[in-house]
C-alpha atoms as a PDB file:
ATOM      1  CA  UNK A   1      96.692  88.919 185.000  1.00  0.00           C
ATOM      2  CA  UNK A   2      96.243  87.397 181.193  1.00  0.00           C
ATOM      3  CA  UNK A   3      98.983  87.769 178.976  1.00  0.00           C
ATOM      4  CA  UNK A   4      99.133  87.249 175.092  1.00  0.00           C
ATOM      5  CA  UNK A   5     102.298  86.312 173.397  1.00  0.00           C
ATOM      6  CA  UNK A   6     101.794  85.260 169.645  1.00  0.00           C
ATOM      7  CA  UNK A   7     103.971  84.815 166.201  1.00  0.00           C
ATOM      8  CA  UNK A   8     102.603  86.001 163.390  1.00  0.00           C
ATOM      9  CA  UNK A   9     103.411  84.676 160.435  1.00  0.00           C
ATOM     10  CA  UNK A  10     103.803  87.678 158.181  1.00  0.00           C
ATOM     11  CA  UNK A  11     104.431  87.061 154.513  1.00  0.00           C
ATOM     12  CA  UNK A  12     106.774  89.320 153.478  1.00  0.00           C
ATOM     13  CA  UNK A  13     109.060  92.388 154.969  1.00  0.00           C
ATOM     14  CA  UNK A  14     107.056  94.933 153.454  1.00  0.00           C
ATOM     15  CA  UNK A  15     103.493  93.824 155.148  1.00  0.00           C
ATOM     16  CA  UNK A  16     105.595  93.393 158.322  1.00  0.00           C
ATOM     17  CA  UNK A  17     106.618  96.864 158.301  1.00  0.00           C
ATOM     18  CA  UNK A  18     103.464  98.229 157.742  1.00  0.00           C
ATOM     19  CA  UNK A  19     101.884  95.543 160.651  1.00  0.00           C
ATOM     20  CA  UNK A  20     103.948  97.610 162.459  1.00  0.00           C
ATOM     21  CA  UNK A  21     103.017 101.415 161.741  1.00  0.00           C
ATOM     22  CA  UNK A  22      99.649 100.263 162.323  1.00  0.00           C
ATOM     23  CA  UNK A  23     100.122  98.800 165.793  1.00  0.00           C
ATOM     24  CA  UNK A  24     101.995 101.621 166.941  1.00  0.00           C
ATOM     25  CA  UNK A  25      98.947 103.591 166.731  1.00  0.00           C
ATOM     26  CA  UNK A  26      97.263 100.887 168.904  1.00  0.00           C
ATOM     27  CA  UNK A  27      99.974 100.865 171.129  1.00  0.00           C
ATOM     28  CA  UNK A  28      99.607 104.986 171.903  1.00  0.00           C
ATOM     29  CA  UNK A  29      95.985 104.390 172.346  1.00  0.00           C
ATOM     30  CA  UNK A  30      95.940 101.172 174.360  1.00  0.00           C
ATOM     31  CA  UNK A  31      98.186 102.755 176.642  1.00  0.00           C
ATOM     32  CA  UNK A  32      96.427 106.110 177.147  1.00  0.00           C
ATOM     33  CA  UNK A  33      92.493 104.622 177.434  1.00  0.00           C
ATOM     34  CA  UNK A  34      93.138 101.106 178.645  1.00  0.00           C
ATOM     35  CA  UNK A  35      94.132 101.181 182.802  1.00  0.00           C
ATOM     36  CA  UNK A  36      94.434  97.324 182.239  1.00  0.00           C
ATOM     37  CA  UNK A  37      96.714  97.152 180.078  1.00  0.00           C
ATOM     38  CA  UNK A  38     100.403  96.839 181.755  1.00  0.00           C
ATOM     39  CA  UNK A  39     102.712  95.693 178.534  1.00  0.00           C
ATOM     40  CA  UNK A  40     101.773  96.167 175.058  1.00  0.00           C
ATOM     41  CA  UNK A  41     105.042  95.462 172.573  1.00  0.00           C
ATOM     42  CA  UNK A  42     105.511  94.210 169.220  1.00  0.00           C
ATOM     43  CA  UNK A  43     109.658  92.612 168.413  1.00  0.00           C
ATOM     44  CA  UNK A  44     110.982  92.147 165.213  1.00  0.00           C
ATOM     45  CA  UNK A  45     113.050  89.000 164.313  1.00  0.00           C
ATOM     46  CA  UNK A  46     116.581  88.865 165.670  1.00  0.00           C
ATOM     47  CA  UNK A  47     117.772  85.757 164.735  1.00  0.00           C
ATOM     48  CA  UNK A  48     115.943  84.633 161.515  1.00  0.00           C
ATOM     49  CA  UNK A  49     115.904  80.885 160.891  1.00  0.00           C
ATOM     50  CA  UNK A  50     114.323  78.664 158.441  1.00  0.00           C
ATOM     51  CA  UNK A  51     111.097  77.760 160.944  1.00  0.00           C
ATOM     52  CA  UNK A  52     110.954  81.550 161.829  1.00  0.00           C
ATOM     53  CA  UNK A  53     112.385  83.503 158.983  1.00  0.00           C
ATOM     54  CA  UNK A  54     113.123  87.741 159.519  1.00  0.00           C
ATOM     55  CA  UNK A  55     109.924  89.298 158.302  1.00  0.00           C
ATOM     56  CA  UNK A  56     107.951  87.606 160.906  1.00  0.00           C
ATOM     57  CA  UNK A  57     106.677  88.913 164.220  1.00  0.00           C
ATOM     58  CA  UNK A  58     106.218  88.665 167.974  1.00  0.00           C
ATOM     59  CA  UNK A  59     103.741  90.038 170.585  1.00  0.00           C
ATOM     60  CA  UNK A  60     103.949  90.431 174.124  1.00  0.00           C
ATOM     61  CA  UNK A  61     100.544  91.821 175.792  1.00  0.00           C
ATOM     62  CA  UNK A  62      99.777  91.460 179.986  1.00  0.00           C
ATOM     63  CA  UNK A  63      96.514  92.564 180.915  1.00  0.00           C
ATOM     64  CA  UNK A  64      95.848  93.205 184.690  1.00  0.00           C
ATOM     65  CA  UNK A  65      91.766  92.212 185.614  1.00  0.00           C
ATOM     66  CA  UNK A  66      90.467  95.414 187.448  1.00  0.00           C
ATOM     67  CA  UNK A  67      86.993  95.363 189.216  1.00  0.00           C
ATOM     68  CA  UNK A  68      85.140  98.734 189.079  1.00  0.00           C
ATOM     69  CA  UNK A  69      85.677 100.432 191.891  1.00  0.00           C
ATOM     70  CA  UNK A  70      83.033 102.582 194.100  1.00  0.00           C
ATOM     71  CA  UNK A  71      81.862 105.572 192.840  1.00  0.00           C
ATOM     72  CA  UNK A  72      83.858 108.181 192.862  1.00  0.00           C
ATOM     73  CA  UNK A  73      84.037 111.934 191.199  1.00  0.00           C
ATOM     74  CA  UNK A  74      87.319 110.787 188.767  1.00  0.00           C
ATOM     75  CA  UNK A  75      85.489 109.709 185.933  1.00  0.00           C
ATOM     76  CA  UNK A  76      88.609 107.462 184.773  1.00  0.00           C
ATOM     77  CA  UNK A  77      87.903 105.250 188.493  1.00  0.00           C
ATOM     78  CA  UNK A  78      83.803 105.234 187.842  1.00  0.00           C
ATOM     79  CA  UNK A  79      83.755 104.321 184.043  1.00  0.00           C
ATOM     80  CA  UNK A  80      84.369 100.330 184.257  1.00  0.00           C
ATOM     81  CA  UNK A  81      85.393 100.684 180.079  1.00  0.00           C
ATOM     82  CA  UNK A  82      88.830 101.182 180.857  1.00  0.00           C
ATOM     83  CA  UNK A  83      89.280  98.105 182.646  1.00  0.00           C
ATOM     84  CA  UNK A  84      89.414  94.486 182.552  1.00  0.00           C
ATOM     85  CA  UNK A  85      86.262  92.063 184.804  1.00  0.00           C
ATOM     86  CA  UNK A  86      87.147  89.000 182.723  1.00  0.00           C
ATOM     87  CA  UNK A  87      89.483  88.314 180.253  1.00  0.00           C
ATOM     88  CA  UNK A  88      86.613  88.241 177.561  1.00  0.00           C
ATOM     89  CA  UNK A  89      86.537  92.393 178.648  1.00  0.00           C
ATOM     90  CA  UNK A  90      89.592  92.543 176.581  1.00  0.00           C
ATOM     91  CA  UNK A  91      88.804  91.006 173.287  1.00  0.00           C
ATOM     92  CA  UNK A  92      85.415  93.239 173.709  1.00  0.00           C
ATOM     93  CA  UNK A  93      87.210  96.604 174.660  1.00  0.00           C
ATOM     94  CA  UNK A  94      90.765  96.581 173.443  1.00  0.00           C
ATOM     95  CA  UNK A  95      88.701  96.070 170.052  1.00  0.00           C
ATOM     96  CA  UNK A  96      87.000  99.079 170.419  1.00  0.00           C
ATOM     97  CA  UNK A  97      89.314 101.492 169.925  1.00  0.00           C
ATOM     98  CA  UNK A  98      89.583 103.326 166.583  1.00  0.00           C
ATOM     99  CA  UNK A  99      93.147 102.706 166.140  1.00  0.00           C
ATOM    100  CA  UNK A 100      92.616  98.908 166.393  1.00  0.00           C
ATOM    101  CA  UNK A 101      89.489  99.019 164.053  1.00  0.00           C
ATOM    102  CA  UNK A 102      91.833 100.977 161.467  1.00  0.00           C
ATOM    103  CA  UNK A 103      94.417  98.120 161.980  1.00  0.00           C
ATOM    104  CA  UNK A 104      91.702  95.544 161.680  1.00  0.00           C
ATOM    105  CA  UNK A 105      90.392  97.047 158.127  1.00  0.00           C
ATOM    106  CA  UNK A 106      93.777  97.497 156.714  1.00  0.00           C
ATOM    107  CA  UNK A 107      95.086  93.576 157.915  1.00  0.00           C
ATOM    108  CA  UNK A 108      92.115  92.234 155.540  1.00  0.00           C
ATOM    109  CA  UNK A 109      92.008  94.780 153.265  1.00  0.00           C
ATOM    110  CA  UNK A 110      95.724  94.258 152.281  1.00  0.00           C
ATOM    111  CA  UNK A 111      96.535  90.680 153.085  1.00  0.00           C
ATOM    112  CA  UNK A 112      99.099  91.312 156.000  1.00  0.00           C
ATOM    113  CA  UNK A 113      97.924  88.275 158.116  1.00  0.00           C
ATOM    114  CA  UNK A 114      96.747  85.346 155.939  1.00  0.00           C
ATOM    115  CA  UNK A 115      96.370  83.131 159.181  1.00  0.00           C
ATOM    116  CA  UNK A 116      95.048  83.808 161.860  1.00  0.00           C
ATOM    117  CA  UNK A 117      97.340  83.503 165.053  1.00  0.00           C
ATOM    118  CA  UNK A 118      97.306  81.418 168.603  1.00  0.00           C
ATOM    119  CA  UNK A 119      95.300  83.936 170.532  1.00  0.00           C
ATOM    120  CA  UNK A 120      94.656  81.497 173.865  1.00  0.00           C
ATOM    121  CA  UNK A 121      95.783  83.149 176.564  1.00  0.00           C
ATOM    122  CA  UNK A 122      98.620  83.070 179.206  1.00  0.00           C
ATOM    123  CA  UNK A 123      98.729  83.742 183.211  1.00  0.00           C
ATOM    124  CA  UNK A 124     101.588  84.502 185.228  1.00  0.00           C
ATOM    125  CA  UNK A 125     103.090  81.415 187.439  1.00  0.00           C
ATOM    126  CA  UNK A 126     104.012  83.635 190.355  1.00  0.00           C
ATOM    127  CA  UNK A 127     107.408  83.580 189.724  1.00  0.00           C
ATOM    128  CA  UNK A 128     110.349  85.529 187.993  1.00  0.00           C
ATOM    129  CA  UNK A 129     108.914  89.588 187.167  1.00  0.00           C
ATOM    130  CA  UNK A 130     107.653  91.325 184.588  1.00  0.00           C
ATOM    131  CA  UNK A 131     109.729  94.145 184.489  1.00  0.00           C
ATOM    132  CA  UNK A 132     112.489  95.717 187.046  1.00  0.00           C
ATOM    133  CA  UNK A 133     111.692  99.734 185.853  1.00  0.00           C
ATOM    134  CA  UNK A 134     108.808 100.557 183.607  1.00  0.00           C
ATOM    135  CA  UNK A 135     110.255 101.265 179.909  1.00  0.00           C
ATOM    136  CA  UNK A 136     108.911 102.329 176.273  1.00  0.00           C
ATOM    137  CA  UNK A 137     110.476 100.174 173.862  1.00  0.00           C
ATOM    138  CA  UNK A 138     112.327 101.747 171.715  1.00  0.00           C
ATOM    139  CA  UNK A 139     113.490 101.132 167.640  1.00  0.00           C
ATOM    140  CA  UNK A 140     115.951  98.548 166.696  1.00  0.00           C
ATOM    141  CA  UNK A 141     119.433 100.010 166.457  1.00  0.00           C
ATOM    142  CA  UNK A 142     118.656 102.726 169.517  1.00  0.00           C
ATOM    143  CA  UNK A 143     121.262 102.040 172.212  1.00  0.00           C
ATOM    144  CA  UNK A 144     118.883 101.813 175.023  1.00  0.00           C
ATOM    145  CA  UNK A 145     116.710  99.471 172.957  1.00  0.00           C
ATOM    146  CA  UNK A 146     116.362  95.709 174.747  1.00  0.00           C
ATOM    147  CA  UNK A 147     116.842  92.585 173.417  1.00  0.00           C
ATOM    148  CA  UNK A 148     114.035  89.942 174.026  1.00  0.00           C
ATOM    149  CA  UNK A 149     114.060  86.547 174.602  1.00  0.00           C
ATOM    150  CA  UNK A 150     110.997  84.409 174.573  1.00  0.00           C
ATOM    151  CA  UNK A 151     111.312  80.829 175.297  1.00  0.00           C
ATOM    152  CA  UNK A 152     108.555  78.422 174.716  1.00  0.00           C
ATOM    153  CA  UNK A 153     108.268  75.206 176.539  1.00  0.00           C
ATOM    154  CA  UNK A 154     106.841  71.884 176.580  1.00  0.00           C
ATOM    155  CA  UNK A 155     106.166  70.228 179.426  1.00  0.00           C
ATOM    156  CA  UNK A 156     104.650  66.505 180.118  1.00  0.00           C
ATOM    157  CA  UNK A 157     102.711  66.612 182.667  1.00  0.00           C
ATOM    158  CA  UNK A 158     102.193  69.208 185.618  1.00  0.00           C
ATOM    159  CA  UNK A 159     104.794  68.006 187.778  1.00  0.00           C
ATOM    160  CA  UNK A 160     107.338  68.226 184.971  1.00  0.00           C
ATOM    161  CA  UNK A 161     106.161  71.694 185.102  1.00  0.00           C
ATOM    162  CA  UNK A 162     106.415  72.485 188.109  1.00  0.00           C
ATOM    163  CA  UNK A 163     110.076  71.294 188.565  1.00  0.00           C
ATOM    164  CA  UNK A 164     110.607  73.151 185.266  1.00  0.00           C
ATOM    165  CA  UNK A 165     109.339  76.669 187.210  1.00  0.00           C
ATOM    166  CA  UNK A 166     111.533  75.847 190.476  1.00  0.00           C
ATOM    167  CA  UNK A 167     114.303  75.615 188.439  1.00  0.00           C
ATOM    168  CA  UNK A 168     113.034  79.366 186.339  1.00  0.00           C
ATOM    169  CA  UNK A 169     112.263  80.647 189.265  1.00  0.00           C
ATOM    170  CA  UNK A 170     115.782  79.869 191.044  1.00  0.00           C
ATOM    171  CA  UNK A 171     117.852  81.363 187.724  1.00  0.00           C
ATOM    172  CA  UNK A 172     115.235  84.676 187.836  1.00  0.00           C
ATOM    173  CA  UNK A 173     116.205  85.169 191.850  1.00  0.00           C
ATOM    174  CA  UNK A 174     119.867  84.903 191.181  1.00  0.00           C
ATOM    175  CA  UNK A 175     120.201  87.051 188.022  1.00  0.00           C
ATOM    176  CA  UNK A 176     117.460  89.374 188.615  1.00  0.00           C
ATOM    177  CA  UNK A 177     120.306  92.641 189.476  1.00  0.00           C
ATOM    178  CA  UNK A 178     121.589  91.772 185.770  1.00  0.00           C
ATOM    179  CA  UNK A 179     118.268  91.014 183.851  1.00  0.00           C
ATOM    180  CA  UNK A 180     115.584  93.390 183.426  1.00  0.00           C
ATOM    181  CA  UNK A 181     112.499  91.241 182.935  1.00  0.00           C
ATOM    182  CA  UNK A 182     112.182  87.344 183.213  1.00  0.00           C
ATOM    183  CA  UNK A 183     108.393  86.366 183.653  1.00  0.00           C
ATOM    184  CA  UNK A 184     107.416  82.695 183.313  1.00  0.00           C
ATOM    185  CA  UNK A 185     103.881  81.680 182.226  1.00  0.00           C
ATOM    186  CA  UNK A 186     101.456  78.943 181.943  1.00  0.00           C
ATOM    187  CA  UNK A 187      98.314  78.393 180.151  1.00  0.00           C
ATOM    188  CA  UNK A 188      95.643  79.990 181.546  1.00  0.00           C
ATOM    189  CA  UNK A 189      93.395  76.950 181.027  1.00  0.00           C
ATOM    190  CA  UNK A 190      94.687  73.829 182.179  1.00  0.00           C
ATOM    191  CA  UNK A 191      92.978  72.348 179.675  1.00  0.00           C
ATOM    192  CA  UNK A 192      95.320  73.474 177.078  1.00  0.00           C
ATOM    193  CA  UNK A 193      98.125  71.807 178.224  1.00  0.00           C
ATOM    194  CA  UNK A 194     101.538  72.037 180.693  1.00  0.00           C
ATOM    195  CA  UNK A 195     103.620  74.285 178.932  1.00  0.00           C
ATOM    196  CA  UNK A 196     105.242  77.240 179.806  1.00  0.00           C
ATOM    197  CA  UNK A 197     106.538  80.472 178.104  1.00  0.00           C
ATOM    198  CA  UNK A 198     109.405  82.445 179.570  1.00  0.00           C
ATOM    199  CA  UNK A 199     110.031  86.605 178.793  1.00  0.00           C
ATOM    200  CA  UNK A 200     112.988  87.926 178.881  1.00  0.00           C
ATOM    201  CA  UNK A 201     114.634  90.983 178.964  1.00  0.00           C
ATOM    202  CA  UNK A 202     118.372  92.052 178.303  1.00  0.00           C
ATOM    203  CA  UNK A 203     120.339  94.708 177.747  1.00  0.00           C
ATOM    204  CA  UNK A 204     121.790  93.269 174.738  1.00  0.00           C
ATOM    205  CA  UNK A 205     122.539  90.368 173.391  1.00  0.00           C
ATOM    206  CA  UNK A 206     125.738  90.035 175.043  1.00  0.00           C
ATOM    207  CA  UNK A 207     124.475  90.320 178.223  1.00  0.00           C
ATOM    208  CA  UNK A 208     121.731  87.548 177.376  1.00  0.00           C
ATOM    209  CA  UNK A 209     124.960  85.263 176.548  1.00  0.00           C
ATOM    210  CA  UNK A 210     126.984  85.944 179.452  1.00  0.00           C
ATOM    211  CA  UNK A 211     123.690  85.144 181.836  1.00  0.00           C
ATOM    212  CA  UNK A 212     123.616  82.109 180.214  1.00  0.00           C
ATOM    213  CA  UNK A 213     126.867  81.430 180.935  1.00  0.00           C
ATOM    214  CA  UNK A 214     127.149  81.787 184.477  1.00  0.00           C
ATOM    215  CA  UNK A 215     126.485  79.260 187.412  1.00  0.00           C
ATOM    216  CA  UNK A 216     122.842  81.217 187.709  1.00  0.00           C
ATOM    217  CA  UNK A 217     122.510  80.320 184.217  1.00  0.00           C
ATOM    218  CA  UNK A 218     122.425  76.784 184.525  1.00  0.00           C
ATOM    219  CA  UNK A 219     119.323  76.325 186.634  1.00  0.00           C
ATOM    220  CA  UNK A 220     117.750  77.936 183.097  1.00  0.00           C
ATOM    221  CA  UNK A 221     119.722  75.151 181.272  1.00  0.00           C
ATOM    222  CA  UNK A 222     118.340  72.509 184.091  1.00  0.00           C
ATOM    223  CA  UNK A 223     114.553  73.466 183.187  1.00  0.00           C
ATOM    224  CA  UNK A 224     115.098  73.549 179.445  1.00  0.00           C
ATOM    225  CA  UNK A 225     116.432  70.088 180.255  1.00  0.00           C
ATOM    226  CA  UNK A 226     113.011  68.875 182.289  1.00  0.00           C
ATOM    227  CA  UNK A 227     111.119  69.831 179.188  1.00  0.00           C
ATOM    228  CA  UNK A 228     109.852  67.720 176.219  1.00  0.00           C
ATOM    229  CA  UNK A 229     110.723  70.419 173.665  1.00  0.00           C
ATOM    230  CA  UNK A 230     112.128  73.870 173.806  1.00  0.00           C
ATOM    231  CA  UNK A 231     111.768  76.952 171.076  1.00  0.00           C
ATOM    232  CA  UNK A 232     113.591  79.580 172.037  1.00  0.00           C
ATOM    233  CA  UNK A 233     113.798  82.522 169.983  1.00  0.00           C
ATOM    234  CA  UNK A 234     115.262  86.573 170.087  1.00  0.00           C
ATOM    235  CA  UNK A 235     113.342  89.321 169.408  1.00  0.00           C
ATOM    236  CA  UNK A 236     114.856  93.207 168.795  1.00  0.00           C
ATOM    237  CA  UNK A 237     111.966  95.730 170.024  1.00  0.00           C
ATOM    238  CA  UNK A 238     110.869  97.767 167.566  1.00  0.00           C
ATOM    239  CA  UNK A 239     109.282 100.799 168.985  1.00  0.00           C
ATOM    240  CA  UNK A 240     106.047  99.597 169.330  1.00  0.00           C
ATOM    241  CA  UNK A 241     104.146  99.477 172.842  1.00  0.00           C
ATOM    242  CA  UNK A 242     105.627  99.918 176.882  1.00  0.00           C
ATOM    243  CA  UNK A 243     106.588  97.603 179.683  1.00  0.00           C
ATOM    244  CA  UNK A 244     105.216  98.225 182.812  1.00  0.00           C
ATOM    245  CA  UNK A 245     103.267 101.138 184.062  1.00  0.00           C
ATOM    246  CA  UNK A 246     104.808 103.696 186.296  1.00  0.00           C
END
């Protein structure tokens, strides 16, 4: 697994809305023509502060690598395009797609991205889950919609880190009936550094507060405590993109 998770720093509400209606397009395609692809959501800002004001936005991609498989009369199983060898397959093929081309155009035609974001990927530490059910995000406002949490984390060294995931890992075990996704990631080269990101998934934001809140919650608190720095920020999904595949 690879995983991207980037904030965009979109200039105003208006572009951010329309970064929006054109990902949702890439969404519907990525979803129907890429096998690899096991989460694909965009969130809108829940809690706007100064650092990260409202009109900004946050991704959340996990990409699964798939080796072609034998040869086989299902042309989706014999045509290696719809899956992932290395992670450079899915700069090369989630690219491809003329929904994402479209999006391309439009972000430098009209000015919706003047920088370009972190795009160094992520991997999956083995611990917490990505998702309990499979879901489709759905719009701010729905009552079914989640509320996100993504945490990033700075760690000093790899055994900082690795006490830092114990500790994840012990909160995700104990308040995984009550939490629908908590997955905890590291760098996917070393080189990059010791930190970690956590995403999570609540029912609302309530329910985020009260997890925090209970004696599970403080093993969280105990990692956040390990680390040199801590960003944590909450997301609203905004109908853009899935969770899990059935």
């Amino acid at each position: 697994m690879f995983v991207l998770a980037p904030l965009l720093e979109i200039p105003t509400s208006e572009k951010s809305r329309r970064f929006l209606e054109l990902l949702s397009k890439v969404a519907v395609e990525t979803r129907r023509d890429e096998l690899g692809c096991k989460a694909y959501g965009w969130f809108t800002n829940a809690e706007p502060t100064e650092a990260i004001p409202g009109h900004w936005l946050r991704g959340f991609e996990v990409f699964a690598l798939l080796p072609s498989p034998p040869i086989t009369k299902n042309p989706l199983l014999t045509d290696s395009w719809f899956r992932y060898e290395t992670p450079a397959d899915n700069r090369e093929k989630h690219r491809a797609g003329q929904a994402y081309k479209n999006f391309r155009e439009a972000v430098l035609s009209e000015g919706l991205l003047p920088e370009y974001p972190d795009m160094r990927f992520w991997c999956p530490t083995g611990a917490g889950f990505l998702t309990r059910t499979p879901v489709e995000f759905k719009s701010s406002g729905d009552p079914s919609a989640g509320y996100i949490v993504i945490q990033d984390l700075t760690l000093d060294n790899s055994a900082a880190k690795a006490k830092a995931v114990d500790k994840l890992n012990a909160f995700a075990k104990s308040a995984e009936a009550s939490i629908e996704s908590f997955y905890i990631l590291e760098r996917e080269n070393a080189k990059d550094g010791d930190d970690l990101i956590v995403f999570a998934r609540f029912d609302s934001a309530e329910n985020y507060a009260s997890c925090r809140a209970t004696e599970a919650g403080q093993a969280w608190k105990a990692a956040e405590a390990i680390a040199k720095s801590v960003r944590t920020t909450q997301w609203n999904e905004s109908g853009v993109g899935f969770l899990g595949r059935p």
